[in-house]
C-alpha atoms as a PDB file:
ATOM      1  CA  UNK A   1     -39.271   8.200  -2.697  1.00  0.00           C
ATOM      2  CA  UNK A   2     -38.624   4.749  -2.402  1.00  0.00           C
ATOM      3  CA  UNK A   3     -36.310   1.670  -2.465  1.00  0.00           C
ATOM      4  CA  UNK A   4     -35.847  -1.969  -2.213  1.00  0.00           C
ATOM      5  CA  UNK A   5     -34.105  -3.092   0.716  1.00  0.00           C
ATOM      6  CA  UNK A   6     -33.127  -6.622   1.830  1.00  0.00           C
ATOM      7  CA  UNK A   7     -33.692  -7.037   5.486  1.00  0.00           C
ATOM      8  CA  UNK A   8     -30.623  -7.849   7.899  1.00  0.00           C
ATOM      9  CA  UNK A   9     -29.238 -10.828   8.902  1.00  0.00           C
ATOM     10  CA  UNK A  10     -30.633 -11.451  12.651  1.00  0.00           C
ATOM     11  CA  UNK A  11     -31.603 -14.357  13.346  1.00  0.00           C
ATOM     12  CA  UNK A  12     -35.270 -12.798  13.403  1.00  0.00           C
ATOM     13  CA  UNK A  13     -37.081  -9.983  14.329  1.00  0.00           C
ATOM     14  CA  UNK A  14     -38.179  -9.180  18.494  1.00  0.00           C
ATOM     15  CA  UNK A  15     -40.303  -6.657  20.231  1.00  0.00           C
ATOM     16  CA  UNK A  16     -37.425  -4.472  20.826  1.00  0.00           C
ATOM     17  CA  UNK A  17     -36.108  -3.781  17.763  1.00  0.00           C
ATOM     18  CA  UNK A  18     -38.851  -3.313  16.023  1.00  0.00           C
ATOM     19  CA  UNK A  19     -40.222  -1.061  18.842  1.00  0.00           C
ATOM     20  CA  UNK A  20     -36.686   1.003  18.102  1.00  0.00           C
ATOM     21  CA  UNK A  21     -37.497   0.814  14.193  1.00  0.00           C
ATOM     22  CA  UNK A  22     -41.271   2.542  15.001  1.00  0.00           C
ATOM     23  CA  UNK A  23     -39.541   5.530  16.978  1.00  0.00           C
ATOM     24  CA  UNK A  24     -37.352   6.374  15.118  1.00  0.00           C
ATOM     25  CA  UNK A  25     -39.718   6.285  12.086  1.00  0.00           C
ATOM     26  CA  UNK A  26     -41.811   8.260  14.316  1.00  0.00           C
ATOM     27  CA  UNK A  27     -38.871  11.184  14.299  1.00  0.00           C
ATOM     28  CA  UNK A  28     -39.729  12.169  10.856  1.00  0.00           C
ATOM     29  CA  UNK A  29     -42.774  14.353   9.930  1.00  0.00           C
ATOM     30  CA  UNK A  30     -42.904  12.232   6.329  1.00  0.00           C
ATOM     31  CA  UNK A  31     -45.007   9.340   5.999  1.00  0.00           C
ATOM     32  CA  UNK A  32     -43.508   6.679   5.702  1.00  0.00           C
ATOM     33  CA  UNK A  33     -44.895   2.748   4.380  1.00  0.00           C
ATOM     34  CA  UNK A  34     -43.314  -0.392   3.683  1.00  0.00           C
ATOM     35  CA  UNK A  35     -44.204  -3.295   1.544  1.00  0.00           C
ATOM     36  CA  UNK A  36     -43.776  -6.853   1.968  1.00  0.00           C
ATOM     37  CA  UNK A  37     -45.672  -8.783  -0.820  1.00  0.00           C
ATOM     38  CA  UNK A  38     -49.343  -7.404  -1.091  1.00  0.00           C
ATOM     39  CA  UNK A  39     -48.707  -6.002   2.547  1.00  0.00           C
ATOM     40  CA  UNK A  40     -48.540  -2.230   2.940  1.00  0.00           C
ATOM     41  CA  UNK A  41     -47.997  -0.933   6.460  1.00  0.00           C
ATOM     42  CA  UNK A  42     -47.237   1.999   8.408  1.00  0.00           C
ATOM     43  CA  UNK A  43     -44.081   2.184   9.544  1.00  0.00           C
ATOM     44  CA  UNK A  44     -44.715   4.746  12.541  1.00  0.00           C
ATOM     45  CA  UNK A  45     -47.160   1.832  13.388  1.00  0.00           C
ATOM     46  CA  UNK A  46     -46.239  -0.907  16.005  1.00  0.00           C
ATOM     47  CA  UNK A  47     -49.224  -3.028  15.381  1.00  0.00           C
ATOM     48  CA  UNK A  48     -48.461  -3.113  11.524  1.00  0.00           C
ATOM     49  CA  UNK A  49     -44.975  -3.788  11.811  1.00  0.00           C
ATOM     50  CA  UNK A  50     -45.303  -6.825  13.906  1.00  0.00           C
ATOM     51  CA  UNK A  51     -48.073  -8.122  11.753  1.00  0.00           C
ATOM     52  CA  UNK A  52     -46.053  -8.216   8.767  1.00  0.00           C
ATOM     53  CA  UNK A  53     -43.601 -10.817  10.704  1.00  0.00           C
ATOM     54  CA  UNK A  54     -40.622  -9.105   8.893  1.00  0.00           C
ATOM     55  CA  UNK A  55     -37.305 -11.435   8.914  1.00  0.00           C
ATOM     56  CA  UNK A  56     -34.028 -11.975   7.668  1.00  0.00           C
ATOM     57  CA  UNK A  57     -33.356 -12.381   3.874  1.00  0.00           C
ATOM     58  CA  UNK A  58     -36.675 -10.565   3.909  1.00  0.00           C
ATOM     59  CA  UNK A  59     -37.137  -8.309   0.295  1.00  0.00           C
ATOM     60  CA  UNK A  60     -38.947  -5.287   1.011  1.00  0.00           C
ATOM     61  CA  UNK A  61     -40.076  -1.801  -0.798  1.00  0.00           C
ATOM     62  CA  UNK A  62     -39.860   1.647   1.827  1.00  0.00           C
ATOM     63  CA  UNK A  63     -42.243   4.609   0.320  1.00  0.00           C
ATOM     64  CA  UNK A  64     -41.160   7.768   2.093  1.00  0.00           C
ATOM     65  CA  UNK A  65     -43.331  11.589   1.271  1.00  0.00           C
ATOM     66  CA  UNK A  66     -42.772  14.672   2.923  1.00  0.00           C
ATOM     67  CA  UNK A  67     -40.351  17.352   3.673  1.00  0.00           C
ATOM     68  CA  UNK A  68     -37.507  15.187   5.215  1.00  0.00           C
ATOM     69  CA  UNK A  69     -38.501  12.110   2.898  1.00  0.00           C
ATOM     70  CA  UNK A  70     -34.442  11.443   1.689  1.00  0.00           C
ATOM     71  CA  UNK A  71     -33.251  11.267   5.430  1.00  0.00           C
ATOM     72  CA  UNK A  72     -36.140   9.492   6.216  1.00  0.00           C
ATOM     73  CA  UNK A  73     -35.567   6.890   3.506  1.00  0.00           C
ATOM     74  CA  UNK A  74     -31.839   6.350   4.405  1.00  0.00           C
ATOM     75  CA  UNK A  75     -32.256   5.652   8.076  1.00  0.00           C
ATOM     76  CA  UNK A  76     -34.735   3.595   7.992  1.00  0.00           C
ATOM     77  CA  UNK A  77     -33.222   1.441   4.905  1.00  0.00           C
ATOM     78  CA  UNK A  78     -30.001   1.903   7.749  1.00  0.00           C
ATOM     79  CA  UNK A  79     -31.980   0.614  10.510  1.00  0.00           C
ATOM     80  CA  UNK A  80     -33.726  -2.430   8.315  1.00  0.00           C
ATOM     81  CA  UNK A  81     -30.760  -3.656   6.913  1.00  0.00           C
ATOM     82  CA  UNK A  82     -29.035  -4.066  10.029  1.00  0.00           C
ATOM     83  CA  UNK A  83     -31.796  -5.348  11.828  1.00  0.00           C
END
């Protein structure tokens, strides 16, 4: 699956939440990617999500495949977009 989402309107992104985004991405047995520009990381991955520096106003594609790919896809579009 996947989706465009905008990222929230924080005033940035920190350790913690981002640390909270990788578990619970880490809940689902899909994989799970997201794309910033030519950037694709894995979202189960701490190191990648810091490295793409993700902030607000941010526009950003989520690829989700596997057996729980739809939940998967909504929470973490959830999470992101309220970040």
């Amino acid at each position: 699956m996947e989706k465009q989402v905008v990222v929230g309107s924080s005033s940035g992104t920190y350790p913690k939440p981002i640390s909270l985004l990788v578990q619970t991405a880490s809940r689902f047995d899909s994989s799970i990617y997201l794309q910033k520009g030519s950037q694709t990381i894995n979202v189960k991955s701490i190191v990648g999500v810091l490295g793409i520096c993700l902030k607000s106003g941010d526009e950003i594609t989520l690829y989700t495949s596997g057996r729980d790919e739809e939940n998967a896809l909504n929470r973490i579009e959830g999470f992101l977009s309220k970040m």
